[in-house]
Structures are given as C-alpha cells and as structure tokens.
Protein backbone atom coordinates (compact mmCIF):
# COMPACT_ATOMS: atom_id res chain seq x y z
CA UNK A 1 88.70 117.89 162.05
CA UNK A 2 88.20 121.58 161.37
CA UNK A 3 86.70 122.60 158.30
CA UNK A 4 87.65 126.28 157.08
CA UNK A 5 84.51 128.89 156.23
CA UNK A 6 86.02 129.04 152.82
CA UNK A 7 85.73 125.13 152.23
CA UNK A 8 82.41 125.48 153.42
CA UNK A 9 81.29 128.63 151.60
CA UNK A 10 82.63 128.88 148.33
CA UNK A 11 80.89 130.44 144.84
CA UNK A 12 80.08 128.26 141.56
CA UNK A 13 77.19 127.94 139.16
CA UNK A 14 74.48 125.28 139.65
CA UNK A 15 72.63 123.19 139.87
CA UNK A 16 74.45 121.02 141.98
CA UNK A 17 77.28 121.01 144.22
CA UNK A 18 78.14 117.25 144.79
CA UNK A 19 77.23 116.55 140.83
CA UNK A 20 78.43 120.01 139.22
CA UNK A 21 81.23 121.47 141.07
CA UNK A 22 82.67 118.54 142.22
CA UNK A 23 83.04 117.00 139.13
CA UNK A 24 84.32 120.08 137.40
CA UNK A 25 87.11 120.11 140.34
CA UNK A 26 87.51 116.95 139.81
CA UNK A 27 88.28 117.42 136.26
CA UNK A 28 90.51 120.29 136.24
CA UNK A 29 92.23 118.19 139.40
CA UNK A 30 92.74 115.40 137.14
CA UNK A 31 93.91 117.97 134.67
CA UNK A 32 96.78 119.74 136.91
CA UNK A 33 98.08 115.94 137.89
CA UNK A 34 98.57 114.99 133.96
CA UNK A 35 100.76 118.48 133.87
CA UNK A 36 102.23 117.39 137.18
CA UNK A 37 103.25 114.23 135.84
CA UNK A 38 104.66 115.64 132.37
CA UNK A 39 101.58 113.62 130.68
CA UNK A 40 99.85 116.51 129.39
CA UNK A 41 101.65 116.85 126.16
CA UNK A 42 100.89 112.75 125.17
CA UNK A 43 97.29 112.87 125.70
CA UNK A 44 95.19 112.09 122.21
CA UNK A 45 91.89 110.56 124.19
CA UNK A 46 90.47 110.84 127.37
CA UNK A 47 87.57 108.44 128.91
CA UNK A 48 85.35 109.80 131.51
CA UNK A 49 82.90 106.90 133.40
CA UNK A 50 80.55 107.93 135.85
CA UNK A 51 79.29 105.82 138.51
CA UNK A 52 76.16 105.17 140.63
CA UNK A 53 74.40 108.59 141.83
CA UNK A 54 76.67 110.90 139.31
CA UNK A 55 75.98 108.55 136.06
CA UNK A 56 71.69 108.33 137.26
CA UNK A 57 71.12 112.23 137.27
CA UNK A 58 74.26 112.95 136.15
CA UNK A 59 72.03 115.35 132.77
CA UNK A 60 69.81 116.43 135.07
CA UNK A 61 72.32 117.90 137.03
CA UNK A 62 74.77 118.76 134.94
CA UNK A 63 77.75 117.10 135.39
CA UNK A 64 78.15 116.07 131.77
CA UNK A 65 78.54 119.78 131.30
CA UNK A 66 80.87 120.19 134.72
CA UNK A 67 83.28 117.60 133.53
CA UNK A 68 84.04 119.18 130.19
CA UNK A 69 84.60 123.14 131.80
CA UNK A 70 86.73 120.68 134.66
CA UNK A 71 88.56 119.38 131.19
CA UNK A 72 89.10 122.82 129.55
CA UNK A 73 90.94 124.13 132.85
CA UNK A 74 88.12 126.32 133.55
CA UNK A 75 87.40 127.25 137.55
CA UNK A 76 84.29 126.71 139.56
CA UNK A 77 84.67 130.16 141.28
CA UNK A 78 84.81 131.79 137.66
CA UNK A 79 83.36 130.59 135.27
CA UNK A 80 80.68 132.51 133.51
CA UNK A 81 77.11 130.29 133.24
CA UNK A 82 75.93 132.54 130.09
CA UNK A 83 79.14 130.88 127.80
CA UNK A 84 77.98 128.05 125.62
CA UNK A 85 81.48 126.12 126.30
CA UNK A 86 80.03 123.18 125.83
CA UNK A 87 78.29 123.60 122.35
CA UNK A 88 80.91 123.88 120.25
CA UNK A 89 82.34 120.18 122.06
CA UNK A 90 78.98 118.85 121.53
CA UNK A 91 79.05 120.47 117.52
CA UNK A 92 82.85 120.09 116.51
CA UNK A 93 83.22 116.65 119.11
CA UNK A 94 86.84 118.52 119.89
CA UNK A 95 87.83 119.43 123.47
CA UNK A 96 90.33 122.13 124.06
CA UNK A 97 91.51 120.22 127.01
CA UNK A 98 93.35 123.05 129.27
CA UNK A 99 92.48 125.68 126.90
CA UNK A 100 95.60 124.57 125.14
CA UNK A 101 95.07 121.67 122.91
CA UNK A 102 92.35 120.09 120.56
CA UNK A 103 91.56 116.50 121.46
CA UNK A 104 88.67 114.28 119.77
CA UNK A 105 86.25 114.39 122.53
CA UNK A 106 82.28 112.86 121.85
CA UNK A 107 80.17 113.43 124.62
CA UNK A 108 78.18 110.32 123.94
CA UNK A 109 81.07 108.14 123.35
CA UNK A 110 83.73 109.77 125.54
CA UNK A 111 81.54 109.71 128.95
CA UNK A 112 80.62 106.48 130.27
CA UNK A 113 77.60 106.11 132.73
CA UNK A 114 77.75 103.00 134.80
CA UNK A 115 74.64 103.20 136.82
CA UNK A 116 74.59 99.93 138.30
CA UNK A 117 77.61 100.32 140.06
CA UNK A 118 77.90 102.21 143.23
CA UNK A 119 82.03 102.31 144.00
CA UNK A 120 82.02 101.40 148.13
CA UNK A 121 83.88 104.58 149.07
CA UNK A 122 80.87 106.74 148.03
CA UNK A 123 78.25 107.34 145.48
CA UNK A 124 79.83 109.84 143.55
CA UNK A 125 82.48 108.49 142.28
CA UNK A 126 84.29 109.13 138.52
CA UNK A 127 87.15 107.79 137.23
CA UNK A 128 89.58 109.77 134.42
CA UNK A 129 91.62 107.62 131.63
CA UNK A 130 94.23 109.22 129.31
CA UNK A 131 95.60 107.48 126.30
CA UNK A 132 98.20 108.63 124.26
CA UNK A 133 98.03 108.41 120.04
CA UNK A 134 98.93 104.38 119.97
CA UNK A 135 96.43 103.53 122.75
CA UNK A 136 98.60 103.26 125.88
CA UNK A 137 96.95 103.75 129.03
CA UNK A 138 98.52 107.40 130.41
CA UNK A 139 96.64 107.79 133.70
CA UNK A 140 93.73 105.85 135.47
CA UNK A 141 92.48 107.80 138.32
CA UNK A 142 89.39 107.82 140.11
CA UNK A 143 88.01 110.68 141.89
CA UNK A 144 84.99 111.05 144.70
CA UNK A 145 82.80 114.22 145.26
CA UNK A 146 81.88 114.12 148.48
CA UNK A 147 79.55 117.16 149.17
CA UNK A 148 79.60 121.04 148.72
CA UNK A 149 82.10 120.53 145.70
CA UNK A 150 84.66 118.81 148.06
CA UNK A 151 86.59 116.37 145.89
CA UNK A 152 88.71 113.11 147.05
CA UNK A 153 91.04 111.11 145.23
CA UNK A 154 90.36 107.30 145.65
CA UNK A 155 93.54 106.94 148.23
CA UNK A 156 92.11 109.71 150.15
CA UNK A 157 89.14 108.01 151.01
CA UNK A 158 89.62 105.96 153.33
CA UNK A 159 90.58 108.07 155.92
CA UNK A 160 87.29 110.55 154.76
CA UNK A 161 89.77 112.99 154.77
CA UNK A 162 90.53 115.34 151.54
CA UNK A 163 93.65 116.92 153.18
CA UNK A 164 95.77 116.80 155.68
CA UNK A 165 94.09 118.79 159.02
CA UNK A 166 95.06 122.55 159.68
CA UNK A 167 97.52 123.56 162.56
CA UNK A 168 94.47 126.09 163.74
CA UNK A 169 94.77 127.52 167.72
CA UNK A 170 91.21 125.53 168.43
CA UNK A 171 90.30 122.32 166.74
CA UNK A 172 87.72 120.47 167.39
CA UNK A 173 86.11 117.31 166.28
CA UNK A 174 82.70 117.29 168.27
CA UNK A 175 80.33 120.02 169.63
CA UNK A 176 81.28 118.99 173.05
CA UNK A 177 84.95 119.98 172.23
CA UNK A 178 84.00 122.85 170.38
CA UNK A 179 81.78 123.97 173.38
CA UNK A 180 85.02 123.42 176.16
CA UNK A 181 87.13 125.02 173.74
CA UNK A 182 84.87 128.19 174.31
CA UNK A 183 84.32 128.01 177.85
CA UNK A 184 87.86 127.27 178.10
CA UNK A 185 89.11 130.76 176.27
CA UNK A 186 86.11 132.73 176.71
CA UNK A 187 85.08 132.78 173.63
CA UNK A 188 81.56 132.76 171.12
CA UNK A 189 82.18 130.07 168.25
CA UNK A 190 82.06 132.90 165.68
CA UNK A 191 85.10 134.56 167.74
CA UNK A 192 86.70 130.72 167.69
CA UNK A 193 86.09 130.56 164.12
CA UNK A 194 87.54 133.61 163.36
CA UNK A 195 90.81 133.13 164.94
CA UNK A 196 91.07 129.63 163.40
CA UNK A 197 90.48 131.81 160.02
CA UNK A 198 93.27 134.20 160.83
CA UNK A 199 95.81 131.36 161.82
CA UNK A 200 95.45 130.09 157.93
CA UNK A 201 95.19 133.57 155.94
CA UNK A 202 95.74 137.39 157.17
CA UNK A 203 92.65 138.35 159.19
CA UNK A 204 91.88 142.01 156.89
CA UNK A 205 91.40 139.03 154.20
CA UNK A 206 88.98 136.64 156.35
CA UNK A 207 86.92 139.43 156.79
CA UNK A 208 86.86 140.33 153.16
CA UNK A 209 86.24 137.07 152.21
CA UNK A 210 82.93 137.09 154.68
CA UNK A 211 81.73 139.93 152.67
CA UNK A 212 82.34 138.38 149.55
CA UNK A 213 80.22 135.61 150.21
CA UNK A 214 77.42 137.77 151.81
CA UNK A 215 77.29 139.51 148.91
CA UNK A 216 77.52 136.96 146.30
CA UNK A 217 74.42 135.19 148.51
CA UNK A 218 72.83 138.00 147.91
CA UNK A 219 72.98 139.01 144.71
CA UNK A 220 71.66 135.51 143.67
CA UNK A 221 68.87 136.00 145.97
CA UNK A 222 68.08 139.72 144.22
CA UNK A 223 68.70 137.98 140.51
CA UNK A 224 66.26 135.51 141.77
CA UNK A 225 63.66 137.97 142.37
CA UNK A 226 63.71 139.70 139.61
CA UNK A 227 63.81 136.67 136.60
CA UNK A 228 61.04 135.23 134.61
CA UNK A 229 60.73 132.41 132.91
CA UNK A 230 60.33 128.43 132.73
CA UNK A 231 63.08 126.76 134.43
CA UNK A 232 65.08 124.43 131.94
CA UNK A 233 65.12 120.50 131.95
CA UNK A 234 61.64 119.76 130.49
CA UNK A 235 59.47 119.60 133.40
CA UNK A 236 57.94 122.92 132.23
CA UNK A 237 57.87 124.94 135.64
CA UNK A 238 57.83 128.66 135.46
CA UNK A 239 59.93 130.86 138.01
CA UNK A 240 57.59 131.48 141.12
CA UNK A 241 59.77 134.15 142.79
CA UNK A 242 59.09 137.48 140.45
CA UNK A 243 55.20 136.67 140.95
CA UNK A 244 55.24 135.91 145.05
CA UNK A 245 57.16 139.12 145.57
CA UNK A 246 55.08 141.00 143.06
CA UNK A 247 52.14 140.37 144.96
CA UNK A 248 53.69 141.05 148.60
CA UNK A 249 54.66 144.34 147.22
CA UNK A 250 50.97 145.33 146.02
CA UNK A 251 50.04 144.49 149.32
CA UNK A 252 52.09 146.24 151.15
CA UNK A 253 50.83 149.18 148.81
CA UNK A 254 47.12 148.69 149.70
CA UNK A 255 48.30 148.83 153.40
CA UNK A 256 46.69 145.01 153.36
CA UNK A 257 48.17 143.48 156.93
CA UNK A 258 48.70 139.71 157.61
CA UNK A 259 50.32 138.75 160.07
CA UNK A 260 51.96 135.50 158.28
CA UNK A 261 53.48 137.78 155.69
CA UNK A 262 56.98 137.11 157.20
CA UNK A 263 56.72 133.60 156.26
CA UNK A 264 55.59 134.84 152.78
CA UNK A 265 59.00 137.08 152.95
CA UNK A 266 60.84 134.13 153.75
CA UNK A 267 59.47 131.61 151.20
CA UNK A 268 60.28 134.36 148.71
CA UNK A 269 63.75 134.36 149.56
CA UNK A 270 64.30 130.62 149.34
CA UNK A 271 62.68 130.43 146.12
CA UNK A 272 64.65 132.86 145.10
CA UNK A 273 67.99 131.71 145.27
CA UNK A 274 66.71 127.93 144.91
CA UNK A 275 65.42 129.39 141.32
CA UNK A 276 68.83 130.64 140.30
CA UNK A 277 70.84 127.31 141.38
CA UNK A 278 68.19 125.29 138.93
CA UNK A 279 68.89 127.67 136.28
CA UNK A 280 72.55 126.86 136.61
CA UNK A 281 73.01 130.20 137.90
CA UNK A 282 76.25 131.45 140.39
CA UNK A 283 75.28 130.39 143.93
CA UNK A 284 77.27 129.75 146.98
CA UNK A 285 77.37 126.09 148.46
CA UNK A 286 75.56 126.74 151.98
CA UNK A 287 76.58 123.71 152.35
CA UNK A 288 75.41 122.46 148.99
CA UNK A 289 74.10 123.96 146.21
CA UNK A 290 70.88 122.26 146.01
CA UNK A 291 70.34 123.68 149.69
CA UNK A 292 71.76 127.35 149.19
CA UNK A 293 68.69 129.11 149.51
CA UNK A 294 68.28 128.38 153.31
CA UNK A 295 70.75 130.19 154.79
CA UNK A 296 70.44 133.69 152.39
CA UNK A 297 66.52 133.84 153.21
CA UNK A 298 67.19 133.18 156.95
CA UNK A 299 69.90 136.10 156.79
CA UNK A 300 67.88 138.51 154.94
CA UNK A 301 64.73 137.72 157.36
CA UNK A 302 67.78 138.44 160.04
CA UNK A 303 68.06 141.68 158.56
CA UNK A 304 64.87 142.93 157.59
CA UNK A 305 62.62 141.52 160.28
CA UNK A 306 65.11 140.26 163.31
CA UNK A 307 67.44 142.55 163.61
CA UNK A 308 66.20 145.05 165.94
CA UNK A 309 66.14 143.07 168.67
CA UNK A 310 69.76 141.75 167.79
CA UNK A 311 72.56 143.77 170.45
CA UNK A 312 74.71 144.08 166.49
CA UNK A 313 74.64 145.69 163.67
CA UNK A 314 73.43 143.74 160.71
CA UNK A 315 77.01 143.87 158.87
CA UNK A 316 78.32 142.57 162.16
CA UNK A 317 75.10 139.95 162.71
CA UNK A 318 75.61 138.54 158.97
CA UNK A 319 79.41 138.18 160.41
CA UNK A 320 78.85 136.32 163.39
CA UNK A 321 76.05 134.23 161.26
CA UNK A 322 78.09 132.89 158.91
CA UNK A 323 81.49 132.43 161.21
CA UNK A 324 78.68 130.33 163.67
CA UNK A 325 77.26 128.19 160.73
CA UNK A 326 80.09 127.39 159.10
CA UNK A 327 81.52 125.79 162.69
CA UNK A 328 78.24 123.93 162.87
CA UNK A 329 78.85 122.50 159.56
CA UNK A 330 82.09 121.46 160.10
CA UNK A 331 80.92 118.89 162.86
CA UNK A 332 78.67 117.84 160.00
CA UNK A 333 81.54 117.21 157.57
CA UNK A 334 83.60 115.74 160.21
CA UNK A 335 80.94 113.20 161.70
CA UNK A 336 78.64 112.52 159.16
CA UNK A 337 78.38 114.07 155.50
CA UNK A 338 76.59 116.41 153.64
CA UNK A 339 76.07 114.29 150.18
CA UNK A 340 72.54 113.96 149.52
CA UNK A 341 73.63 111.06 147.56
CA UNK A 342 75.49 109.20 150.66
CA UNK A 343 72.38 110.47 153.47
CA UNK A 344 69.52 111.83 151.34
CA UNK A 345 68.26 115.47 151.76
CA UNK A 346 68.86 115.29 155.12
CA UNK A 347 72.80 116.30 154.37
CA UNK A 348 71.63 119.33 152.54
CA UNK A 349 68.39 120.66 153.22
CA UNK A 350 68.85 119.36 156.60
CA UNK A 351 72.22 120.11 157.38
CA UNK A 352 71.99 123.80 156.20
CA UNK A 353 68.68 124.36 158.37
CA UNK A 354 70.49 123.47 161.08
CA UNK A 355 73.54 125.95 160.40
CA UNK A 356 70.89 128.45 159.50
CA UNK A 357 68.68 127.87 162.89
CA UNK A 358 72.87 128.10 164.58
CA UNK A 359 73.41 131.16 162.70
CA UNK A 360 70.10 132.76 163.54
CA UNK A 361 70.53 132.47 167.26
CA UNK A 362 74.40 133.49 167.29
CA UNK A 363 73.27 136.99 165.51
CA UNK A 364 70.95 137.45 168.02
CA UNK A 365 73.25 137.33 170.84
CA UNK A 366 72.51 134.10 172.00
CA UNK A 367 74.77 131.82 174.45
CA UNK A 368 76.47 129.19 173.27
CA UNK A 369 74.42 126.37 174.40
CA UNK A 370 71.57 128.16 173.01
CA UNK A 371 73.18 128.09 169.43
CA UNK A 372 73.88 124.39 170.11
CA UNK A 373 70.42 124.00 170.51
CA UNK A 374 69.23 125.59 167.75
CA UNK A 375 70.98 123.64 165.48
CA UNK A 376 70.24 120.19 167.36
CA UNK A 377 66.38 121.28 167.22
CA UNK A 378 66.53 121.82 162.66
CA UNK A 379 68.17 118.81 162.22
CA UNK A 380 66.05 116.45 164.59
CA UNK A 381 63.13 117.61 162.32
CA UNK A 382 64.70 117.02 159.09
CA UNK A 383 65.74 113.64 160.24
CA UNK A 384 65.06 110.97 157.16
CA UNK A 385 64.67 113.29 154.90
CA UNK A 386 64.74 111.97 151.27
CA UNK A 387 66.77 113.01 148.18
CA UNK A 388 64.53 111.63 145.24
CA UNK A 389 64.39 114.68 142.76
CA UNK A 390 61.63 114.69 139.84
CA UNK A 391 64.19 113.30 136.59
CA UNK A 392 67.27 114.38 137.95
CA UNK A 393 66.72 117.96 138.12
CA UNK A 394 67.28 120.03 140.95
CA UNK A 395 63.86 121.58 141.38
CA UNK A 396 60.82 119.41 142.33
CA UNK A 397 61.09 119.08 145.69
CA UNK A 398 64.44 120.64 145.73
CA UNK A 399 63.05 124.23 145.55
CA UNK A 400 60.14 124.53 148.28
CA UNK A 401 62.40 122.40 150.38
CA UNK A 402 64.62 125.37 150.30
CA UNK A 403 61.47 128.17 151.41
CA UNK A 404 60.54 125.02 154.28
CA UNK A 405 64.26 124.38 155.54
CA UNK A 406 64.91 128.70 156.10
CA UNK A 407 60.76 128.50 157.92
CA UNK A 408 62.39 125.72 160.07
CA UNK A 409 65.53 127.12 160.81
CA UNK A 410 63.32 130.34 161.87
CA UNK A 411 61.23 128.56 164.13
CA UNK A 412 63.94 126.08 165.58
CA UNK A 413 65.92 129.41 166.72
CA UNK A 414 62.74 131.16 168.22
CA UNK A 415 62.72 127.99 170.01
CA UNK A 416 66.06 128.15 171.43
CA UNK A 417 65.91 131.57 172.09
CA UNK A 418 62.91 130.78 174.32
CA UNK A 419 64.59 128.62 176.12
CA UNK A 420 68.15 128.59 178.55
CA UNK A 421 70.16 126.38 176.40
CA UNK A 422 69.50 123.74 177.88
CA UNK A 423 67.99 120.18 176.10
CA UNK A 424 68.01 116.48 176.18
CA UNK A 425 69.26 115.72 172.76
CA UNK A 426 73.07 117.15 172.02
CA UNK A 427 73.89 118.13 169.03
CA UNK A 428 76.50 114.81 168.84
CA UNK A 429 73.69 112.68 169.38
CA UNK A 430 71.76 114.08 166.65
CA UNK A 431 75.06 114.65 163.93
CA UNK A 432 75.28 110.48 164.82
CA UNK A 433 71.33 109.47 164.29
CA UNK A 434 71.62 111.48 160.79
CA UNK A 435 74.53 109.64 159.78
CA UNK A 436 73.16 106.38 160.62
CA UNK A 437 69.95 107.37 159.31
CA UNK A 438 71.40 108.02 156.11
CA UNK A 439 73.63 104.27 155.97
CA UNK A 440 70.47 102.50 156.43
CA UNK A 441 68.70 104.69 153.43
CA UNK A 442 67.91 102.41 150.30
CA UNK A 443 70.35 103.71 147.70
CA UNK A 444 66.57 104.64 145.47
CA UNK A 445 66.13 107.22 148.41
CA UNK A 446 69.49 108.90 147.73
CA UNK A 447 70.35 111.06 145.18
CA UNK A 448 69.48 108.68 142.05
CA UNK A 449 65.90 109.78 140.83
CA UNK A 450 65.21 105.85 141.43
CA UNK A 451 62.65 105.94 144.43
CA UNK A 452 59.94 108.24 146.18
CA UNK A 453 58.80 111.43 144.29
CA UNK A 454 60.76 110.86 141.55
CA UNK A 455 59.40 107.64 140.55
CA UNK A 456 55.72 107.59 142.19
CA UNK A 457 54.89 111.44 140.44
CA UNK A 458 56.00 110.30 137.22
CA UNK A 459 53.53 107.15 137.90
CA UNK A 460 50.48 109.53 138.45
C-alpha cells in the first residue's frame, strides 16, 4: 500500500515518535471521537493505561507528557516544547481536557502502566476510559502507535492498515512493482512519487510541503549545533555537537587537512539533530524520531560535499532525495514496520539508513536499480539491530547510532554508485529478513529498556 511523503515526514517535538507523537495523536484522536459521539460534555474522569513497551519507558520517553498535550487538544505539528503544559496538571491535578473544560486529572493515579502485558496487536498499545460524574463507563477505546507517530485504533489492526489505501496513478506494494511501475511509464521513483503526491493535494502545495520539511530538518540540525548543555533525564550527558563542530572549525582555520574530516562533518550532523530530539526538541520523523538525524546529515553531506558531482541543483537534489526515500519507506511500512518496539532499532536506525543510502544515490543521478541497491545494501548491515536504550531515554545508544546510520548510508550509496545496479539480494528479500528478524527478537531487545545495553551498562 502506498504511503504518502507527508505520513512519512511530518514535524513534532521529541523524543520519540512511536512513544511521544503517537500517543499525543492518540489522545487528541480519542478526544475528537468523545465530541463525535456527543460524549464530550459528560466526561468528569478519564483513565489512561499503558501497556508493554509504552508503560516500560513510557517517562523516559515522554509519553506521560504526550498523552496529556493529546488530552488538552493540543497538535503534534504545533505545539511549542518551551510551554510547561504539563506543570500546572502535575501542580493543580486538573486537566483542561480540549482546552475547554477542567477535569480532576492525577498523573500518578490517572495513568496506569501495565508493563507485563504486551496487547498481541503490537507493543504500543493504550487504551482511553471516560466516566461520567456517577461512574458510568462513557467510552473504552484502545489505541496502537505503530511507528513514526502513525496511530491505529484496535479494529484497525488487524488488517495493519490505519486507513483505507489512496486512489494514487501508481501503487505499489513491493520494490519489484514499484520498479515495473517505472520502467513501465518511464519514470525515476521521485517523479512516481511526485505524481502520486499531486493525485492527493495540488502539486504547487507538494512542493511546498518538500520545502517545509527540508527546512524544518534543518533548522533542528543548525539548533543542534549551536546548544550547550546536559541533556535531561538524569544520565548526566552533556551536548557533544557545539564542541565537535567547534573544533572542525579551528581546524579548518589553521588550514589543518585530514582527509577523514567528512566523516567528522557527518557525525556532527547526526549528533546534531539526534541532540535536539533527546531534548524534546521539534524534529521531523525520518521515519522515527529517535532515527531523524540520519537522513538531515546525509542531505547536508549531499550538499556540502556531494553535490558537485550531482547532474542537479541542490534545491532540486534535496527534492528528488526526499520524494526517493520516502517511496523506500513506504515498502518498509507496507511489509514490515518501523516500531523499534515491534523489530528493534533495526525499524528506525535501520530503516532510515536505508532511505538515506536510497536518497543519496537518487540525488546523484543514479538509475533505478542502483537506488534499489543502495537501500538493500544499509539495511542488510543494520540487520538485528537492537532497541535497548540506557533507562528509557532516547540517547545512549540512540544518539551515535544516528552519526553511524548517516556514515552507513554514505558508504552503502558509494557502493551502489560503484556498481551497475545490479546485486544478489533484492530489496524484498531484505524488507522480509528484517521483519522476521524482528518477530523472533526477545521482547527485552525491543523497545523496553529490559535487555542489552540498558540492563548490562547499568550492571557495570
């Protein structure tokens, strides 16, 4: 099923896709139903319970604090990470639910974590109760985010489907269809993309919506740069981005040549943005937010380093980046998932080297089958890769996995661009392995802070 660039790519604050913005849309979901259903007006309590993956790092990553903005009506896309919304509900224990009326609402009474129960559909699952003043049961809905700050009511589940799909000129549910669908019309998957794009919103505002999330990318990369500071949580790590750029720039000053700086440039830019989604900070899901440093730093390497040898402009290279990646990850979302808490890292860090790597070649002028194997090349090295963050937070490994996912994509497109496009491995085959890598992952391994680095760092 195809996946539109703006499901893919869209802006909210971190730290965490799956367990901030998802619950938060969730929320405010949950919210527009009890209008919907003329309950609104009778609701004197609501009950939040949290399951599995979002109840074990659910502080950590914020979705305590995503589930009351969700509850006050407040949007993903807009809301403003420097206002203390949720002090005065953790100080008065009253929740302005829709921004229109006061509610008793007690954080540590009012949010349940269950985290011994995983819910089958998926790990992140939450489930809403209303009651009205005599303690009648309102509404009892339960509510799945599934990745990037995709949301899924529990019906929709079981056909892992959010909506219904989009009448688009050229859908596609596999790279091999995606790939016959070009030869077929003659056309580069960012051209494909972009006319599925302009079949589902006027094309002047698919374009301006590119630029919006270019530049939203990379403002959080530039805010990145520039702060100071220890990041919050309580594992006490300062900010490594000012200092690493600091230094590059004295020694560019001194004239001092390596020839590894570029990596240097690129780790920079990971950390960067990877900084400002731990801080809670506005980011855009690339796919996920705990990921979204891969694909700005492989972009701005694009520009600064790669470019010259590209047959585009850079405003047109960023274009045909983005259009190519987001196709890539819609094979992802289709056939497998992007939820480091249903298939580890390897859905996020993984997933957006290998639109990055896609991206990469596509702005270079690569072929098609080049781009294919790009992509196929980042993920088969990110294969098994863990999600087992240091208590819950979304920094240690999350943050140098960002700087080592944009390095990979780098290399894995230098790779294809060596090469004629063609390779052994498809990028099917490889979409499939991940998936079934990730099913047979111990939950500890996935998103819960229960296994690997999480637990055996703490042990030290």
């Amino acid at each position: 099923m195809y996946y539109s660039f703006f499901e893919i790519f869209s802006i909210g604050v971190g730290p965490s896709s799956s367990h901030t913005v998802g619950p938060m849309r969730a929320a405010k979901r949950w919210l527009d139903s009890l209008h919907e259903q003329n309950l609104f007006e009778k609701v004197a309590k609501i009950d939040v319970v949290l399951y599995g993956s979002l109840a074990l790092t659910g502080f950590g990553h914020g979705t305590v604090k995503a589930i009351v903005y969700g509850l006050m009506g407040l949007e993903a896309e807009a809301i403003d990470p420097e206002v203390p919304y949720v002090n005065a509900v953790e100080k008065d224990k009253m929740l302005h639910l829709g921004q229109e009326r006061a509610i008793p609402f007690d954080l540590d009474n009012n949010v349940i974590f269950e985290k011994e129960i995983f819910l089958p559909e998926h790990s992140n699952g939450m489930r809403f109760k209303a009651f009205d003043a005599e303690g009648n049961l309102l509404s009892n809905e339960v509510y799945f985010s599934v990745g990037g700050g995709t949301v899924a009511r529990q019906d929709e589940m079981a056909a892992r489907c959010e909506r219904a799909p989009y009448n688009v000129p050229y859908d596609f549910n596999s790279c091999q269809q995606l790939m016959a669908l070009c030869a077929e019309h003659n056309l580069s998957i960012a051209d494909l993309v972009f006319a599925n794009e302009s079949a589902l919103r006027p094309a002047e505002e698919v374009s301006a919506g590119i630029e919006k999330i270019n530049r939203v990318m990379q403002n959080s990369l530039e805010r990145g740069i520039k702060a100071r500071g220890v990041l919050p949580g309580g594992l006490n790590i300062e900010r490594r981005a000012s200092k690493l750029y600091q230094r590059l720039e004295e020694r560019f000053l001194r004239n001092e040549y390596d020839p590894l700086d570029m990596i240097d440039w690129i780790n920079l830019w990971g950390f960067a943005v990877a900084e400002e989604n731990a801080c809670g900070g506005q980011v855009v899901t690339a796919p996920t937010m705990g990921s979204a440093g891969i694909i700005p730093a492989v972009m701005r390497y694009y520009e600064r380093f790669a470019h010259v040898r590209s047959p585009y402009s850079v405003a047109e290279g960023i274009k045909i980046f983005l259009l190519t990646a987001s196709a890539i990850c819609s094979l992802y979302r289709t056939n497998a998932s992007i939820s480091g808490a249903e298939v580890g890292c390897q859905g996020e860090v993984g997933v957006a080297c290998s639109m990055a790597a896609a991206g990469l070649v596509a702005a270079m002028g690569g072929s098609n089958k080049q781009i294919e194997n790009a992509a196929e090349i980042a993920m088969e090295h990110n294969l098994g890769l863990t999600c087992d963050p240091l208590s819950g937070l979304v920094q240690v490994p999350c943050i140098e996995r960002n700087a080592m996912g944009a390095i990979k994509a780098v290399n894995s497109a230098r790779l294809a661009l060596r090469g004629t496009g063609q390779h052994v491995v498809s990028l099917d085959s490889v979409i499939k392995t991940m998936f079934d890598t990730g099913r047979d992952m111990h939950n500890k391994y996935k998103e819960t802070s229960l296994g690997g680095l999480a637990v055996n760092v703490a042990n030290c």
